[in-house]
C-alpha atoms as a PDB file:
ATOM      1  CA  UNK A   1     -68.250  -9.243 -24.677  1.00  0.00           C
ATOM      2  CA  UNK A   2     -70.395 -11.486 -22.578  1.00  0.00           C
ATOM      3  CA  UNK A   3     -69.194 -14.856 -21.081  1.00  0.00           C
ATOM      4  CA  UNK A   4     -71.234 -17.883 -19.920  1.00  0.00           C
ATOM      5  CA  UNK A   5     -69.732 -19.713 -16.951  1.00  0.00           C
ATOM      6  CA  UNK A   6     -70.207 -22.877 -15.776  1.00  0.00           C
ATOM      7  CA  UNK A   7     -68.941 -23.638 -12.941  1.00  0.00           C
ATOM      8  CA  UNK A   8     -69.918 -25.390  -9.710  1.00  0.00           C
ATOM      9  CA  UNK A   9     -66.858 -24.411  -7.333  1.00  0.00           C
ATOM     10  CA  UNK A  10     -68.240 -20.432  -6.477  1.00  0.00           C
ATOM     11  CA  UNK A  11     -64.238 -19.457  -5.338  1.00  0.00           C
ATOM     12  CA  UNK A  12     -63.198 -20.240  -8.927  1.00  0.00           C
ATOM     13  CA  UNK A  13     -66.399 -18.142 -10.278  1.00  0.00           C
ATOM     14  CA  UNK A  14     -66.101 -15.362  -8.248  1.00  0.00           C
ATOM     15  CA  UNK A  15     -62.333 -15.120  -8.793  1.00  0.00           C
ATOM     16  CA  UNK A  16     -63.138 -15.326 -12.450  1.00  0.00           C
ATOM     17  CA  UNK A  17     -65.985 -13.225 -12.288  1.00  0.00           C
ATOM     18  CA  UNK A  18     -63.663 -10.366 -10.509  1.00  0.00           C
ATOM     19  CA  UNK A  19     -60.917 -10.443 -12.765  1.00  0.00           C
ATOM     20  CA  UNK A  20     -63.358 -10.152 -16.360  1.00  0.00           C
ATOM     21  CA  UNK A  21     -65.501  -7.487 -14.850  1.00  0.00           C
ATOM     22  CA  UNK A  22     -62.431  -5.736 -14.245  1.00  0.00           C
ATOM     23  CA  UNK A  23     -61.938  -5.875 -18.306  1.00  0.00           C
ATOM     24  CA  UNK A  24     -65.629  -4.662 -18.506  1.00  0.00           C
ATOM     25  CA  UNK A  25     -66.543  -8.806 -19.759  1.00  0.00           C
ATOM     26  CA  UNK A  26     -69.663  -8.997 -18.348  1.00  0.00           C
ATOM     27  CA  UNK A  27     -70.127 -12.491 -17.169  1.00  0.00           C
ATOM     28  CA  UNK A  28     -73.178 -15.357 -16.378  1.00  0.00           C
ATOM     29  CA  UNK A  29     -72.304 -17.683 -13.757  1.00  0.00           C
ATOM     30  CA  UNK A  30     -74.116 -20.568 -13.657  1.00  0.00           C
ATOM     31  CA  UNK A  31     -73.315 -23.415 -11.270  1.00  0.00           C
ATOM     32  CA  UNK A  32     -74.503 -26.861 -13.367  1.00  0.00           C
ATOM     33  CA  UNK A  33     -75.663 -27.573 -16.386  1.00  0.00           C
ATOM     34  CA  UNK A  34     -79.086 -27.633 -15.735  1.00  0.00           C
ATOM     35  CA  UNK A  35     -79.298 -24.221 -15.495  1.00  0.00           C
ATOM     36  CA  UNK A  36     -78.506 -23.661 -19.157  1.00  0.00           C
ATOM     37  CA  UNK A  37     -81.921 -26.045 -20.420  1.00  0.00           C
ATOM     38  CA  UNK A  38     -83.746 -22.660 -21.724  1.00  0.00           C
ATOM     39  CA  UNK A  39     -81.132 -19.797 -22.425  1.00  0.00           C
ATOM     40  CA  UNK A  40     -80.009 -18.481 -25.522  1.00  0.00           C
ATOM     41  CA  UNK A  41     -76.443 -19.225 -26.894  1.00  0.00           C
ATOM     42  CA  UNK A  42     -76.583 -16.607 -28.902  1.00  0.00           C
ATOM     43  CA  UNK A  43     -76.616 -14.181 -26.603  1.00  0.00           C
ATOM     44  CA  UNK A  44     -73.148 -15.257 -25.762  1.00  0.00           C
ATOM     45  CA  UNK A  45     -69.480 -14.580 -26.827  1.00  0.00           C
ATOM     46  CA  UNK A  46     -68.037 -17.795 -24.971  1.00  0.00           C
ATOM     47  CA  UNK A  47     -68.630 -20.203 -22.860  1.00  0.00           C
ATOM     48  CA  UNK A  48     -66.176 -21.467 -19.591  1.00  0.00           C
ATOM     49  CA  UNK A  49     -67.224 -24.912 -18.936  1.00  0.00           C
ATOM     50  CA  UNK A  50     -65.879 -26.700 -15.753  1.00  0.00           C
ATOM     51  CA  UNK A  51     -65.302 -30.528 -17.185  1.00  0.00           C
ATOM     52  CA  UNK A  52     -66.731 -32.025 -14.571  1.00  0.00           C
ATOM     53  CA  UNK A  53     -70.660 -30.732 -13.099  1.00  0.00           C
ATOM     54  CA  UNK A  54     -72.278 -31.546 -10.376  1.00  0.00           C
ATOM     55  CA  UNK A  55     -74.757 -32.743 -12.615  1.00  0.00           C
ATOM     56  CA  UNK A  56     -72.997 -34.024 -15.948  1.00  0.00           C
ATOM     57  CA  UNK A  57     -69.701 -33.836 -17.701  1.00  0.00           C
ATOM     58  CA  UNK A  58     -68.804 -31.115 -19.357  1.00  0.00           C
ATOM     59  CA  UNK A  59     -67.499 -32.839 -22.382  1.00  0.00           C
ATOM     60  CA  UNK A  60     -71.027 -34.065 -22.767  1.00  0.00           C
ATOM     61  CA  UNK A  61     -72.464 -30.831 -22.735  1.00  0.00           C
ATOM     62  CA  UNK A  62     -69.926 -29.866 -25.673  1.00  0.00           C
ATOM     63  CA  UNK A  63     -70.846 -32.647 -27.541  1.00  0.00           C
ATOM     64  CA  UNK A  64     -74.316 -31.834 -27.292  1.00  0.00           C
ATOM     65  CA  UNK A  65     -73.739 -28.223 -27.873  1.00  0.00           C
ATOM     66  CA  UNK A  66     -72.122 -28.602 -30.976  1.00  0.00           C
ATOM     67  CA  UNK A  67     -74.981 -30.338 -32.757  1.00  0.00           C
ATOM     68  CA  UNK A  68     -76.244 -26.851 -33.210  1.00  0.00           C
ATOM     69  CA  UNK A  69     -73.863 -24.554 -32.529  1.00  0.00           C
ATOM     70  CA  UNK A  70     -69.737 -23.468 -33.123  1.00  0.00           C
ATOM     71  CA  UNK A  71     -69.752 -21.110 -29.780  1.00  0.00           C
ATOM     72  CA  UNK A  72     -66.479 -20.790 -28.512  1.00  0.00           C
ATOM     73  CA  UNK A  73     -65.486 -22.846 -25.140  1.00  0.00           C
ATOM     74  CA  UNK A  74     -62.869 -23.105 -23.187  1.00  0.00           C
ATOM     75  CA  UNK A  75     -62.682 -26.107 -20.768  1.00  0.00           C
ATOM     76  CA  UNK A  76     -61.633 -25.616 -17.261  1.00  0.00           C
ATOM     77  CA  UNK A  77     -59.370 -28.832 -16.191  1.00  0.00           C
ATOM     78  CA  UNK A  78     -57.847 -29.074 -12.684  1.00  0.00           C
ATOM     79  CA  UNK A  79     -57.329 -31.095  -9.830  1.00  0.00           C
ATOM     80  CA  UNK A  80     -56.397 -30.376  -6.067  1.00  0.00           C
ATOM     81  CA  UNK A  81     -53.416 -31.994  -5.298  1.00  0.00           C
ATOM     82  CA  UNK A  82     -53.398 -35.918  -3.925  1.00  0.00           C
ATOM     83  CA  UNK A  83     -52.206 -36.099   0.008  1.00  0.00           C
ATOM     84  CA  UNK A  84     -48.744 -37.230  -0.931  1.00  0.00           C
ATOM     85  CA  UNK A  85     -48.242 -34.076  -3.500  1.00  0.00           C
ATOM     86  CA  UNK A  86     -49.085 -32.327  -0.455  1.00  0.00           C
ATOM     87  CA  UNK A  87     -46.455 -33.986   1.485  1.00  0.00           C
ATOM     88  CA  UNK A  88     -43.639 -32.707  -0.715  1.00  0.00           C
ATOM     89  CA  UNK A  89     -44.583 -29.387  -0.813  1.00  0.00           C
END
C-alpha cells in the first residue's frame, strides 16, 4: 500500500509516517498542496489530507480531485486547544 500525505505540521507527519512504516505502508509526505501540481494519483492507495494548507483548503483540493478521480481520502480535522480549555485541564 502506498499513502499520500498532506500535511504541513512535520510532528503530525513524522508521527504518522513512523507508525505506517511500521505496517510496511510506505508513505509520501508532502507539506502543501502545491507540491501535488504534477504527480500521479494513480500511483496511490490513499490520500491523508490536512483540511487546512498552508496554501489552500483541503476541502478544495477534494473537490477538485474528484472531478477526475474516486481515490480514497481521509481528512485530518483538529484543533489545539483555546487558552481557557487549557485552563481547566
Amino acid at each position: 500500500m502506498k499513502i499520500l500525505m498532506i500535511e504541513d505540521d512535520s510532528t503530525i507527519a513524522f508521527a504518522v509516517k513512523t507508525y505506517l512504516n511500521k505496517h510496511n505502508i510506505e508513505t509520501i509526505i508532502y507539506n502543501n498542496l502545491s507540491q501535488t501540481e504534477n504527480i500521479n494519483f494513480n500511483d496511490f492507495d490513499l490520500i491523508l489530507l490536512d483540511a487546512n494548507l498552508p496554501d489552500g483548503s483541503g476541502f478544495n483540493f477534494l473537490k477538485w480531485l474528484r472531478e477526475f478521480s474516486d481515490l480514497p481520502v481521509i481528512c485530518l480535522l483538529y484543533t489545539s486547544p483555546s487558552p481557557r480549555d487549557r485552563q481547566k485541564s
